[in-house]
C-alpha atoms as a PDB file:
ATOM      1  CA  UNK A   1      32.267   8.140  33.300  1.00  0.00           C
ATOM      2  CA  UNK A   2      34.664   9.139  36.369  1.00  0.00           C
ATOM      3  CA  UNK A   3      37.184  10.851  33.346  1.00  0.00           C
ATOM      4  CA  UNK A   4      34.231  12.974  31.867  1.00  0.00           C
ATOM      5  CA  UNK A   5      33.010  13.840  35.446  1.00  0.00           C
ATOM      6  CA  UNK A   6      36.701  14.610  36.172  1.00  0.00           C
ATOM      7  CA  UNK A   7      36.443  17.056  33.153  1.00  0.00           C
ATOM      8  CA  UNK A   8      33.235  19.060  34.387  1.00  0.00           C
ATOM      9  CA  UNK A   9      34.336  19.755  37.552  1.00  0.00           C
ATOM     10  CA  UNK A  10      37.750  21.318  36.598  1.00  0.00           C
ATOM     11  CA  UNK A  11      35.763  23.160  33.722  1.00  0.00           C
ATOM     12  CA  UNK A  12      33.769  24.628  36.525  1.00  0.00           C
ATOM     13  CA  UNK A  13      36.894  25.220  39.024  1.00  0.00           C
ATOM     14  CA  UNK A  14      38.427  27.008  35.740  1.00  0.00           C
ATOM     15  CA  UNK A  15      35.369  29.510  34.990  1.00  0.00           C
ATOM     16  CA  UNK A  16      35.041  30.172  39.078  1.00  0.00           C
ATOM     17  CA  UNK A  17      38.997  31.296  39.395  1.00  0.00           C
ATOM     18  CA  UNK A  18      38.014  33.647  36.306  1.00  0.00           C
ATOM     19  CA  UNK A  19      35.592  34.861  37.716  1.00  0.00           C
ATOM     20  CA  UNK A  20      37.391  35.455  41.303  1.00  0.00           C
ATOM     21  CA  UNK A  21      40.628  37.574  39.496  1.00  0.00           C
ATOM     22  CA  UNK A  22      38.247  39.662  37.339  1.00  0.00           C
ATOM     23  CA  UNK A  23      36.055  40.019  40.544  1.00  0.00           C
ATOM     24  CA  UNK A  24      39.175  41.267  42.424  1.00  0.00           C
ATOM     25  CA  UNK A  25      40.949  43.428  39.811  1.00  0.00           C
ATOM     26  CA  UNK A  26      44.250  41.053  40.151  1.00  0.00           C
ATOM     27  CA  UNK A  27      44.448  40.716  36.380  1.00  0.00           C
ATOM     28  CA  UNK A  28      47.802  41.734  36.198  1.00  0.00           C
ATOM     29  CA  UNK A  29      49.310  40.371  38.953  1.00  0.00           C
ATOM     30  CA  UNK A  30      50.787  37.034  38.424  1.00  0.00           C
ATOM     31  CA  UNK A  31      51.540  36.343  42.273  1.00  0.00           C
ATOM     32  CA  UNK A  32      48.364  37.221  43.685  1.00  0.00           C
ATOM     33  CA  UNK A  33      46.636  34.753  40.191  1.00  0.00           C
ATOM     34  CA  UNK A  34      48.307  31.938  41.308  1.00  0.00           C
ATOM     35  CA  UNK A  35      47.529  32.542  45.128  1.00  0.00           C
ATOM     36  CA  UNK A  36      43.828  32.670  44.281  1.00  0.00           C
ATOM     37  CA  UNK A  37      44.259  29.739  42.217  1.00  0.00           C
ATOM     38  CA  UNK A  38      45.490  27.380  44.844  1.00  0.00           C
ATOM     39  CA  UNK A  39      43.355  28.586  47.430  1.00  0.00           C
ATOM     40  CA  UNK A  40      40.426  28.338  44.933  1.00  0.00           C
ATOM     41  CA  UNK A  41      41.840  24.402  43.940  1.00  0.00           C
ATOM     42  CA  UNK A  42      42.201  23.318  47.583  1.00  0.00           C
ATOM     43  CA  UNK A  43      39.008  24.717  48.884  1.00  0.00           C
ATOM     44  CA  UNK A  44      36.585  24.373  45.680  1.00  0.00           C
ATOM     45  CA  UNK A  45      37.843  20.860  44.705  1.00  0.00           C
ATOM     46  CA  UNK A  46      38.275  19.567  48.014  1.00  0.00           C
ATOM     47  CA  UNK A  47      34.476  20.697  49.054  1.00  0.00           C
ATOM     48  CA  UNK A  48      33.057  19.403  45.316  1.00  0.00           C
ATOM     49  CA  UNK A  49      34.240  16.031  45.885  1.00  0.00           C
ATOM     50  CA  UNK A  50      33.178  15.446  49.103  1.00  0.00           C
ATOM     51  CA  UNK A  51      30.003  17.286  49.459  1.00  0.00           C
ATOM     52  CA  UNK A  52      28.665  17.479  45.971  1.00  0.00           C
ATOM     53  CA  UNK A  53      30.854  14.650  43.837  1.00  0.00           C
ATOM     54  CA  UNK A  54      28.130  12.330  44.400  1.00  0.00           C
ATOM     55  CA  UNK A  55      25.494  14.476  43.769  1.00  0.00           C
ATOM     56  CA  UNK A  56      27.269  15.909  40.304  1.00  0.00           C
ATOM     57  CA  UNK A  57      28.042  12.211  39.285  1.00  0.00           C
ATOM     58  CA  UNK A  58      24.702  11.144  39.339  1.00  0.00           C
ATOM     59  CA  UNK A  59      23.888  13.852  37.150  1.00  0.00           C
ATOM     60  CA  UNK A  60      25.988  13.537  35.330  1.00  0.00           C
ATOM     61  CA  UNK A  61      25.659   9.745  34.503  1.00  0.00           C
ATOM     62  CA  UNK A  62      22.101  10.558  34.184  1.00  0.00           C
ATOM     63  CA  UNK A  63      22.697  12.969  31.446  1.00  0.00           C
ATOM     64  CA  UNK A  64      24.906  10.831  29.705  1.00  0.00           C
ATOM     65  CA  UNK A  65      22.368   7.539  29.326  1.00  0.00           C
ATOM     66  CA  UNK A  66      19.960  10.135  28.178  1.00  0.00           C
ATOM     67  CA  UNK A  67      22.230  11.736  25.543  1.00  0.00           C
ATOM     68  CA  UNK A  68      23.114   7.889  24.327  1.00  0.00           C
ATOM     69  CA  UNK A  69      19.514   6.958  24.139  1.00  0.00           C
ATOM     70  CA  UNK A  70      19.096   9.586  22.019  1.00  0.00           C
ATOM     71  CA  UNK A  71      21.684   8.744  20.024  1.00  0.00           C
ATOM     72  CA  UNK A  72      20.342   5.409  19.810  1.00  0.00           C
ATOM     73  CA  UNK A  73      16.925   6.193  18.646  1.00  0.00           C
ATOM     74  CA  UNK A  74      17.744   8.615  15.930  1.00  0.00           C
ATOM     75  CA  UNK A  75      20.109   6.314  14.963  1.00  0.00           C
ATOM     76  CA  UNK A  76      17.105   3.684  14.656  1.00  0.00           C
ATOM     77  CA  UNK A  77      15.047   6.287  12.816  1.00  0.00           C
ATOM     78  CA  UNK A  78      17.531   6.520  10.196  1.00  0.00           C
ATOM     79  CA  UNK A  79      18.256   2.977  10.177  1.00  0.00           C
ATOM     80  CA  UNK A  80      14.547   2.347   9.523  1.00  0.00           C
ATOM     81  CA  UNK A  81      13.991   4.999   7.153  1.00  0.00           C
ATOM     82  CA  UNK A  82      15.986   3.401   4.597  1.00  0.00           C
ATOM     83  CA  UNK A  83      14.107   2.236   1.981  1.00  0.00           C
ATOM     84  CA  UNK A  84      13.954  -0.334  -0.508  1.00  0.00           C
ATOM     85  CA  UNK A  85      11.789   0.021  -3.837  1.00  0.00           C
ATOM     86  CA  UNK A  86      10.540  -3.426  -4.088  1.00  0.00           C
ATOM     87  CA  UNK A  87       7.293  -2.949  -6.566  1.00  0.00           C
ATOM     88  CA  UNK A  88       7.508  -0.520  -9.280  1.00  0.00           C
ATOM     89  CA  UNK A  89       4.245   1.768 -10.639  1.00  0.00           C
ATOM     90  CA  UNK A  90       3.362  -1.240 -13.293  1.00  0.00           C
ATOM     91  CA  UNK A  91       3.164  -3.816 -10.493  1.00  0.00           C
ATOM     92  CA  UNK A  92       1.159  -1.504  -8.129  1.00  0.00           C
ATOM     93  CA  UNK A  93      -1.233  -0.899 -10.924  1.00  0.00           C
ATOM     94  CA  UNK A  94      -2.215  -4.410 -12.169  1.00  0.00           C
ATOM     95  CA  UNK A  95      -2.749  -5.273  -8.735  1.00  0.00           C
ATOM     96  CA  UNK A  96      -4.679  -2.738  -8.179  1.00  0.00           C
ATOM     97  CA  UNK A  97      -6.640  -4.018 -10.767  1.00  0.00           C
ATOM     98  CA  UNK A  98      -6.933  -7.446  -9.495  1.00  0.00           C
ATOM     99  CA  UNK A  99      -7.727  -7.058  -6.194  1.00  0.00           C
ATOM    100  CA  UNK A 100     -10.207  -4.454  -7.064  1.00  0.00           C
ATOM    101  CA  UNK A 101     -11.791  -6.718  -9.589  1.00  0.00           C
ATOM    102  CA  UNK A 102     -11.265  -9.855  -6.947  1.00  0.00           C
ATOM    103  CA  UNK A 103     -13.236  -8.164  -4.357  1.00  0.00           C
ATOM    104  CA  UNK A 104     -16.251  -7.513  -6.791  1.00  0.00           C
ATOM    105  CA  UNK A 105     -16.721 -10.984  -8.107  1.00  0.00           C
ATOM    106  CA  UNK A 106     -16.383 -12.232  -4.347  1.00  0.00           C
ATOM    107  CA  UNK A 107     -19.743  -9.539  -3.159  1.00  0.00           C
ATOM    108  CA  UNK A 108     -21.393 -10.519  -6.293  1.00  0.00           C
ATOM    109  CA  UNK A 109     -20.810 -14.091  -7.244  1.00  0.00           C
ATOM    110  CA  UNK A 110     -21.261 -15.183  -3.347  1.00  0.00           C
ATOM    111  CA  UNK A 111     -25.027 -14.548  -3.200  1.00  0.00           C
ATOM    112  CA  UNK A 112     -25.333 -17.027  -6.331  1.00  0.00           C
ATOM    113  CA  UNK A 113     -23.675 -19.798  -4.930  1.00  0.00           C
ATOM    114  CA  UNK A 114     -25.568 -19.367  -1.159  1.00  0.00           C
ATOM    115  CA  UNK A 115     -28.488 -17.732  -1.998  1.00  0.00           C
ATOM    116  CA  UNK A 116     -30.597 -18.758   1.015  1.00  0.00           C
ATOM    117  CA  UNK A 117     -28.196 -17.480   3.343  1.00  0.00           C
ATOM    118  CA  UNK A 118     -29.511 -14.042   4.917  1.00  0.00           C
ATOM    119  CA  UNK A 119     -26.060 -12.333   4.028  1.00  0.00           C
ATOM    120  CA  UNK A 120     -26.927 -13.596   0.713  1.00  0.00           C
ATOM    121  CA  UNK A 121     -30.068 -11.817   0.834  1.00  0.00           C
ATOM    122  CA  UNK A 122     -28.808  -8.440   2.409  1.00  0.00           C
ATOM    123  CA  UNK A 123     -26.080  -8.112  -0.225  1.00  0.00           C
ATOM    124  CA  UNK A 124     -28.417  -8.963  -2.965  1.00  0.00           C
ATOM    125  CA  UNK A 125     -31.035  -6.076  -1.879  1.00  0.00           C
ATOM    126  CA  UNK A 126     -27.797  -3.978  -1.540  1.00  0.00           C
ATOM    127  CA  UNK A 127     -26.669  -4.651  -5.103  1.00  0.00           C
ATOM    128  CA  UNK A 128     -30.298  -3.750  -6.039  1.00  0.00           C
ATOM    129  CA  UNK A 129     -31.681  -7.474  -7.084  1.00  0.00           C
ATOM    130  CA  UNK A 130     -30.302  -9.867  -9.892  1.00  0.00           C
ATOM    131  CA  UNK A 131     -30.320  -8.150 -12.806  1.00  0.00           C
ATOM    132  CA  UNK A 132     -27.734  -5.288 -11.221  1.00  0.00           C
ATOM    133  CA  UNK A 133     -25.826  -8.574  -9.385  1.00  0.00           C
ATOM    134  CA  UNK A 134     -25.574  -9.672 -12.880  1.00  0.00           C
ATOM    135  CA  UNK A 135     -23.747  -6.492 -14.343  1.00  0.00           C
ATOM    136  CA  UNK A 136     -21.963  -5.678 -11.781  1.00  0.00           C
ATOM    137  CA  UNK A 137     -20.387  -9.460 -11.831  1.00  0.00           C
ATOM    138  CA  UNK A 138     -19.307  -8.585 -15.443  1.00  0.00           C
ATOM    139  CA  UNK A 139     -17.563  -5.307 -14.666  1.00  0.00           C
ATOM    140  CA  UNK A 140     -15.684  -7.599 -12.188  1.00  0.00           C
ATOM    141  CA  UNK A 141     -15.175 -10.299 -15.350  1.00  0.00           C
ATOM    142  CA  UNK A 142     -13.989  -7.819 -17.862  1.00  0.00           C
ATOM    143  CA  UNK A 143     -11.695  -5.986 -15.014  1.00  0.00           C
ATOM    144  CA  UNK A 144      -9.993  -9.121 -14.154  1.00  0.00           C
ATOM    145  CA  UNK A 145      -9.526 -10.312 -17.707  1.00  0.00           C
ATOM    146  CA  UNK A 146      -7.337  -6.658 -18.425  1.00  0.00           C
ATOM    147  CA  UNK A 147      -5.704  -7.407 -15.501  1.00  0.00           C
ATOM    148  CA  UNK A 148      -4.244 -10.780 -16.964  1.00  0.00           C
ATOM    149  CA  UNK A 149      -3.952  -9.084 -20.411  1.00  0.00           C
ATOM    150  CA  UNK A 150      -1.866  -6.140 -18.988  1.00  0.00           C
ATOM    151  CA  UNK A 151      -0.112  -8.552 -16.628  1.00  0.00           C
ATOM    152  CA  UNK A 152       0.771 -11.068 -19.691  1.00  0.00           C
ATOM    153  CA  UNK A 153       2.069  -7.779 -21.427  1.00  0.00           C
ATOM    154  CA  UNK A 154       3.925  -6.630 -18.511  1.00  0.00           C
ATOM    155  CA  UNK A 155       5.981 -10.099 -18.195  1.00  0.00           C
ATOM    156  CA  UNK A 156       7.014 -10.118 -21.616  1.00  0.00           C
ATOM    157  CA  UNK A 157       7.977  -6.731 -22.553  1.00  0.00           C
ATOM    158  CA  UNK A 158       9.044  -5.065 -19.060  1.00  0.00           C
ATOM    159  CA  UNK A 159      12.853  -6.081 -17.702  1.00  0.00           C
ATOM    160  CA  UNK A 160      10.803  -6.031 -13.756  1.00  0.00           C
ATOM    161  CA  UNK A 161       8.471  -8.178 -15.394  1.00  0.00           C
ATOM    162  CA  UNK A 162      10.623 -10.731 -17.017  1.00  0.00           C
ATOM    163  CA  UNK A 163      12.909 -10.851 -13.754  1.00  0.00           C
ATOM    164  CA  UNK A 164      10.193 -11.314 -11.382  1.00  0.00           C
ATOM    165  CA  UNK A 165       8.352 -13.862 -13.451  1.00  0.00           C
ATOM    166  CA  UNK A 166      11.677 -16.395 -13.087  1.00  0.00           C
ATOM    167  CA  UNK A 167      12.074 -15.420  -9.845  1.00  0.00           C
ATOM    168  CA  UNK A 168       8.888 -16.385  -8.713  1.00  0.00           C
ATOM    169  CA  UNK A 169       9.367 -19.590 -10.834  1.00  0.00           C
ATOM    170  CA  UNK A 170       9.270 -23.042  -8.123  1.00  0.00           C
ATOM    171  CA  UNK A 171      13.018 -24.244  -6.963  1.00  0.00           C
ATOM    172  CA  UNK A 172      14.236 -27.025  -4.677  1.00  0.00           C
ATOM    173  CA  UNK A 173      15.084 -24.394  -2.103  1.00  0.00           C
ATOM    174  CA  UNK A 174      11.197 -23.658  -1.915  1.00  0.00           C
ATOM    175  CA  UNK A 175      10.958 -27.372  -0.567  1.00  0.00           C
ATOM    176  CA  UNK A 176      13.500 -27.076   1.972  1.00  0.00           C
ATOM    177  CA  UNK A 177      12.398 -23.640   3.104  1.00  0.00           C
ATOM    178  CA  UNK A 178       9.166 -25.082   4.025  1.00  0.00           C
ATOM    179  CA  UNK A 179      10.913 -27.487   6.272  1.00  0.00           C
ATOM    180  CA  UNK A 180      12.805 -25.263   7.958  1.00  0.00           C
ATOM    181  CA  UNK A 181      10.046 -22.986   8.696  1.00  0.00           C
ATOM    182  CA  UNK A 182       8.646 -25.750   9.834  1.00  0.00           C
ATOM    183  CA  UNK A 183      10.926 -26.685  12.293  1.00  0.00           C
ATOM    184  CA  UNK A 184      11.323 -22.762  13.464  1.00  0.00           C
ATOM    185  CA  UNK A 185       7.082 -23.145  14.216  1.00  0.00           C
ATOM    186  CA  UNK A 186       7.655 -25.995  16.412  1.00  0.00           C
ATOM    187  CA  UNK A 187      10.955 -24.591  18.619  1.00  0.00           C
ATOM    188  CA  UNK A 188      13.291 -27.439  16.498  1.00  0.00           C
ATOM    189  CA  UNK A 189      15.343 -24.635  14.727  1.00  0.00           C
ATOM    190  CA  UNK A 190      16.535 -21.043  15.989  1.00  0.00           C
ATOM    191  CA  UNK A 191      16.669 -19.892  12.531  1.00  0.00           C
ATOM    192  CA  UNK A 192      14.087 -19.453  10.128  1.00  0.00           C
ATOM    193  CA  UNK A 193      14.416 -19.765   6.192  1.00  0.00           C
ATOM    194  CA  UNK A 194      16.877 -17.017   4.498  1.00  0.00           C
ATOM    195  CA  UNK A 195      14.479 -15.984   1.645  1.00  0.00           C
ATOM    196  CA  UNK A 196      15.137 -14.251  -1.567  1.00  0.00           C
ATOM    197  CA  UNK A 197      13.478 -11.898  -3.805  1.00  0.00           C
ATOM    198  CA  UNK A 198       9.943 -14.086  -3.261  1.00  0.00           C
ATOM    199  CA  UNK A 199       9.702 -16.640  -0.345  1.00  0.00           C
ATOM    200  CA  UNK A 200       7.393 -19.883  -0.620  1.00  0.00           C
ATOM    201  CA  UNK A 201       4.284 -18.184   0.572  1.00  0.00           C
ATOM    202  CA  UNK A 202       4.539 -15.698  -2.403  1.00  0.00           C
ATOM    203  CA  UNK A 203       5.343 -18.137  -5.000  1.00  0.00           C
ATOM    204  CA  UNK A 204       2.006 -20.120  -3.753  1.00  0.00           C
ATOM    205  CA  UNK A 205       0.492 -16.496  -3.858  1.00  0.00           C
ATOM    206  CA  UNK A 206       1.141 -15.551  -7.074  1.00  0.00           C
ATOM    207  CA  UNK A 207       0.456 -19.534  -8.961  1.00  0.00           C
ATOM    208  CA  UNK A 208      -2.722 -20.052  -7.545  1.00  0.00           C
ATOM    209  CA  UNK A 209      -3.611 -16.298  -9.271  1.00  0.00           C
ATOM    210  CA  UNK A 210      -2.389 -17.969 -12.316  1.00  0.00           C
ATOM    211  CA  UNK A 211      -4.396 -21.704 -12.280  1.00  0.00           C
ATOM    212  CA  UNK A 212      -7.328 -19.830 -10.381  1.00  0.00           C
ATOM    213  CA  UNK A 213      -7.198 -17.170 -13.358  1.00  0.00           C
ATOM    214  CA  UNK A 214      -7.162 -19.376 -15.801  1.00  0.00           C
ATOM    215  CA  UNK A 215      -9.815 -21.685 -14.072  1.00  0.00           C
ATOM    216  CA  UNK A 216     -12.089 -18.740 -13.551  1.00  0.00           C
ATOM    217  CA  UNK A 217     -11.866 -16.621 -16.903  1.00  0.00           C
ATOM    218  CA  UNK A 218     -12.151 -19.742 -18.667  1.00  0.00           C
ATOM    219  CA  UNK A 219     -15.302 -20.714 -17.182  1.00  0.00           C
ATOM    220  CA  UNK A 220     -16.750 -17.848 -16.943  1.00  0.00           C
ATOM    221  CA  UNK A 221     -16.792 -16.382 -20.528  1.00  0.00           C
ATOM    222  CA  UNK A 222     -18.004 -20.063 -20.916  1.00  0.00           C
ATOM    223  CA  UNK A 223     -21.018 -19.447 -19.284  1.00  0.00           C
ATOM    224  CA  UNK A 224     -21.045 -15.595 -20.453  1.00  0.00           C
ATOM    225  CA  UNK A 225     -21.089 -16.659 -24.143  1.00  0.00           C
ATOM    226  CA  UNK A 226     -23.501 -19.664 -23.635  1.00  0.00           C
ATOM    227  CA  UNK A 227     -25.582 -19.075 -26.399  1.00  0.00           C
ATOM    228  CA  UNK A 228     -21.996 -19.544 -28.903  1.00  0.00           C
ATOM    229  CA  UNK A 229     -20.429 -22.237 -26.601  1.00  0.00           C
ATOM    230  CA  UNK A 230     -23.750 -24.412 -26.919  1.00  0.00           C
ATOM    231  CA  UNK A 231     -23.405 -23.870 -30.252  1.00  0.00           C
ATOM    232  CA  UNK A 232     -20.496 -25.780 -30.616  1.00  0.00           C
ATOM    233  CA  UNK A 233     -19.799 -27.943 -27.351  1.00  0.00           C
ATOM    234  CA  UNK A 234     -21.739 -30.504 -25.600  1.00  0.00           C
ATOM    235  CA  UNK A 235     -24.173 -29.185 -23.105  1.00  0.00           C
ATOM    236  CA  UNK A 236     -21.774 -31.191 -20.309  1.00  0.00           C
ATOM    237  CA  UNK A 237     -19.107 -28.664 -20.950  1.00  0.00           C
ATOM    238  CA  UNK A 238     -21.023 -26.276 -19.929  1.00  0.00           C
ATOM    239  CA  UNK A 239     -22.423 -27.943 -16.502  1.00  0.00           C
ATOM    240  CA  UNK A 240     -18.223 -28.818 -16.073  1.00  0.00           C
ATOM    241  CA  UNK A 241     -17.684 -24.549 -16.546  1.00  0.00           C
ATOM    242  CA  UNK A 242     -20.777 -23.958 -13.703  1.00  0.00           C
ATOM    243  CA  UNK A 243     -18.921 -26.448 -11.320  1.00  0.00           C
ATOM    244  CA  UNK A 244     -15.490 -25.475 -11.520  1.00  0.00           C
ATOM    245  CA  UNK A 245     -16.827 -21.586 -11.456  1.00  0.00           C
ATOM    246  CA  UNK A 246     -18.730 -21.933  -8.295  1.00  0.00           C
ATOM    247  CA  UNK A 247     -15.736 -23.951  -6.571  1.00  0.00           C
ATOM    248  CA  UNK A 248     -12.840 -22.295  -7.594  1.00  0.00           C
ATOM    249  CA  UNK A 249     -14.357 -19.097  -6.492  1.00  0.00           C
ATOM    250  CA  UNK A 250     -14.719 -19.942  -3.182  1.00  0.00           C
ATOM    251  CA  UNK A 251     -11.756 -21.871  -3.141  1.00  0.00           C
ATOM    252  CA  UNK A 252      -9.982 -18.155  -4.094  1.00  0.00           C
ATOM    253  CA  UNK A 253     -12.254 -16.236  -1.688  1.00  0.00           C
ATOM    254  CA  UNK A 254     -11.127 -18.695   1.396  1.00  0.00           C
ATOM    255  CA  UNK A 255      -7.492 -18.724   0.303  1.00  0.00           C
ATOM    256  CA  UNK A 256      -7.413 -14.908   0.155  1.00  0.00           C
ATOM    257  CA  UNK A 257      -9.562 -14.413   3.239  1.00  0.00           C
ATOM    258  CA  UNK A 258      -7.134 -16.562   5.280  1.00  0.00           C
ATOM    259  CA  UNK A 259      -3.865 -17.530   4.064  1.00  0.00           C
ATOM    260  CA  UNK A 260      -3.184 -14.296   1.746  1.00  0.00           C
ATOM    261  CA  UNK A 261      -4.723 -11.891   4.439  1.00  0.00           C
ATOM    262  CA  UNK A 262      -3.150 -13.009   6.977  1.00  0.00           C
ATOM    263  CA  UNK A 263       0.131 -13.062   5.400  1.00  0.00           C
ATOM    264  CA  UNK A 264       0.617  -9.707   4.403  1.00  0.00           C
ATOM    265  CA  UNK A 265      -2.164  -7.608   6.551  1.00  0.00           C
ATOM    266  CA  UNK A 266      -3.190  -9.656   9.454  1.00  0.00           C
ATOM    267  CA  UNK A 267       0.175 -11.134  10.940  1.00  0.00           C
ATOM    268  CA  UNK A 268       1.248  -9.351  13.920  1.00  0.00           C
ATOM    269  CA  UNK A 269       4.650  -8.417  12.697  1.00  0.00           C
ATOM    270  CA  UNK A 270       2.116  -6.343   9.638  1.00  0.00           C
ATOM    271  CA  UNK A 271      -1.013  -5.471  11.052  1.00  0.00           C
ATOM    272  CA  UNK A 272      -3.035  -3.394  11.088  1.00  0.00           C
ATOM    273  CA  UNK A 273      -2.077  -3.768   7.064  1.00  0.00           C
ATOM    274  CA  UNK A 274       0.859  -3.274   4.634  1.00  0.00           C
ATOM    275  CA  UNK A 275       1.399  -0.403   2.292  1.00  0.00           C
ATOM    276  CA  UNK A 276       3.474  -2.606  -0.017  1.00  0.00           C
ATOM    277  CA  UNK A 277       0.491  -2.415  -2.570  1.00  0.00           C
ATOM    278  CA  UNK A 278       0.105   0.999  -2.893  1.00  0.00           C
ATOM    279  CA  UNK A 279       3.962   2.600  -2.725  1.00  0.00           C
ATOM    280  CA  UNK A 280       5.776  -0.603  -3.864  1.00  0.00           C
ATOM    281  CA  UNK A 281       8.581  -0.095  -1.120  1.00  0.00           C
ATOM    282  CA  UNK A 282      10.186  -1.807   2.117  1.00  0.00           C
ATOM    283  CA  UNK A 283      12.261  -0.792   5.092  1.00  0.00           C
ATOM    284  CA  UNK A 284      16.122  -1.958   5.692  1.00  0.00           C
ATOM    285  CA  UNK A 285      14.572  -3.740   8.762  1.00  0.00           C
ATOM    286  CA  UNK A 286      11.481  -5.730   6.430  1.00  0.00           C
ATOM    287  CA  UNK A 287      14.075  -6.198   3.637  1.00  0.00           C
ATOM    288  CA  UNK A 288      16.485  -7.869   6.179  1.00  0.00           C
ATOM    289  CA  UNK A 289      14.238  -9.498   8.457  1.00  0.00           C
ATOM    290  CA  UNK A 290      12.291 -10.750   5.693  1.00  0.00           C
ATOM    291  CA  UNK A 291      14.540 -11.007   2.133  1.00  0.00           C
ATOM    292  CA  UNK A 292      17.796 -11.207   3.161  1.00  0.00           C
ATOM    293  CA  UNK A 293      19.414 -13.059   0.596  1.00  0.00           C
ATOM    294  CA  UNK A 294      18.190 -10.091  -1.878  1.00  0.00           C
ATOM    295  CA  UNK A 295      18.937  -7.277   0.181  1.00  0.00           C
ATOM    296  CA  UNK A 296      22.714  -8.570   0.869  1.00  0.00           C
ATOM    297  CA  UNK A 297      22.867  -9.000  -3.618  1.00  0.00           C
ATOM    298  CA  UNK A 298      21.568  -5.354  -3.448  1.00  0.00           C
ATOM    299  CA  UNK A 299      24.502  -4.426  -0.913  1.00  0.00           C
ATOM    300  CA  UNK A 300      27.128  -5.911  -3.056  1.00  0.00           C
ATOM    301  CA  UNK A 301      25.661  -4.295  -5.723  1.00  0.00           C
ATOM    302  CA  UNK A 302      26.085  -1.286  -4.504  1.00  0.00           C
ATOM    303  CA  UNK A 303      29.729  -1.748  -2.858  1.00  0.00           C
ATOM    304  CA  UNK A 304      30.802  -3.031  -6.773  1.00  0.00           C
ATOM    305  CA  UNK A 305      29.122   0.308  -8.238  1.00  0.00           C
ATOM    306  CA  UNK A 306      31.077   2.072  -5.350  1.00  0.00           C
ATOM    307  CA  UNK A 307      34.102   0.573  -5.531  1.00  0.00           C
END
């Protein structure tokens, strides 16, 4: 600090001795300069130090936190607009898709299972009375069935698809994750888990999707095609399909609501909500802070491509 403020002041010393020869007309007279000079030095310099170094210091530190401050936030910026394309336009879509055909069976297929509850009621007048509840419920059916037909599609033919589907595959490291997340909840560890491409949570995310799926379409085209199933199955099979329906959907409603909700939308380092879903992409800072172990494959990636 003390060499930069060093700096301004014989900067300024310079431009007033300048401005003293022109000021005098002693351009060309060497002697007289260098008089002017000295007096200008021993005068100027001694009265800046002792009357206004203080003064000029402070400003001049002042100016100098401000201009590294600045430094440091559009250095930030930059840092954090780095992005990461995690999800590509395939992805986006069939989720899309699900969630949009997830939240429609959950309005419509709620009323059914509480019926005397006065929600119940409201959402049923809403819908404008059984018969509507009933189609509607169907447009959610046949949307979530494409989803799992575009979604099988996507996993076998797409290169995304076929990478994501063994990386969200279960591994020991999902066991050992959970214990050291664990033990970061409860102050035992400083460090949480280093996660990959998919941690725990969305490996539980995206399997119970699968058995719920399977659960749910199963069931319901069960009870959707009763007049063929009862054609050829016992009428227990049928009673077994109403069951499972009515339990695995609110099973999936109170696993969204809370654990998948909160996860992406609701926890405090995401909310008000996450845009993953709709442009498919992540910050350095997410990546790091939350999939380290893919972002530093991505880095060497890109040194090897460089290199």
């Amino acid at each position: 600090m003390e060499g930069g403020y060093d700096e301004a002041r014989n900067k300024f010393i310079d431009g007033l001795e300048k401005s003293l020869v022109e000021s005098l007309g002693i351009q060309g007279e060497p002697e007289l300069i260098e008089m002017t000079k000295g007096l200008v030095r021993a005068e100027t310099a001694r009265d800046l130090d002792v009357f206004m170094g203080t003064r000029l210091k402070r400003i001049y530190r002042a100016v100098a936190k401000e201009k590294k401050a600045r430094a440091r936030i559009a250095e930030k910026k930059r840092w954090r607009q780095e992005t990461f394309q995690r999800f590509n336009l395939y992805f986006r879509i069939q989720h899309i898709i699900l969630f949009a055909s997830v939240i429609i069976l959950i309005i419509t297929g709620l009323p059914i299972k509480f019926p005397n509850a006065t929600a119940s009621k409201i959402l049923m007048s809403v819908m404008g009375g059984i018969a509507m509840q009933g189609v509607l419920h169907r447009i959610g059916a046949v949307l979530l069935i494409a989803f799992y037909v575009f979604h099988t599609g996507y996993t076998i033919f797409n290169k995304d698809g076929r990478r994501d589907f063994v990386a969200l595959l279960p591994r020991p490291k999902d066991v050992t994750d959970v214990v050291k997340m664990i033990k970061y909840f409860f102050g035992l560890s400083r460090e949480k888990p280093r996660f990959d491409r998919f941690s725990y949570i969305e490996k539980f995310d995206y399997w119970a999707v699968y058995w719920g799926g399977i659960v749910m379409v199963g069931s319901g085209l069960i009870m959707w095609l009763h007049n063929i199933t009862l054609r050829y199955l016992p009428k227990y099979v049928y009673d077994i399909a109403r069951e499972a329906h009515s339990d695995e959907a609110l099973l999936a409603t109170l696993t969204i609501v809370i654990w998948h909700f909160y996860n992406v939308h609701f926890n405090p380092s995401r909310f008000p909500g996450s845009l993953v879903w709709w442009h498919g992409k992540l910050t350095k800072e997410q990546m790091i802070d939350e999939h380290p172990l893919e972002y530093e494959r991505i880095m060497k990636a890109r040194e090897g491509r460089n290199g």
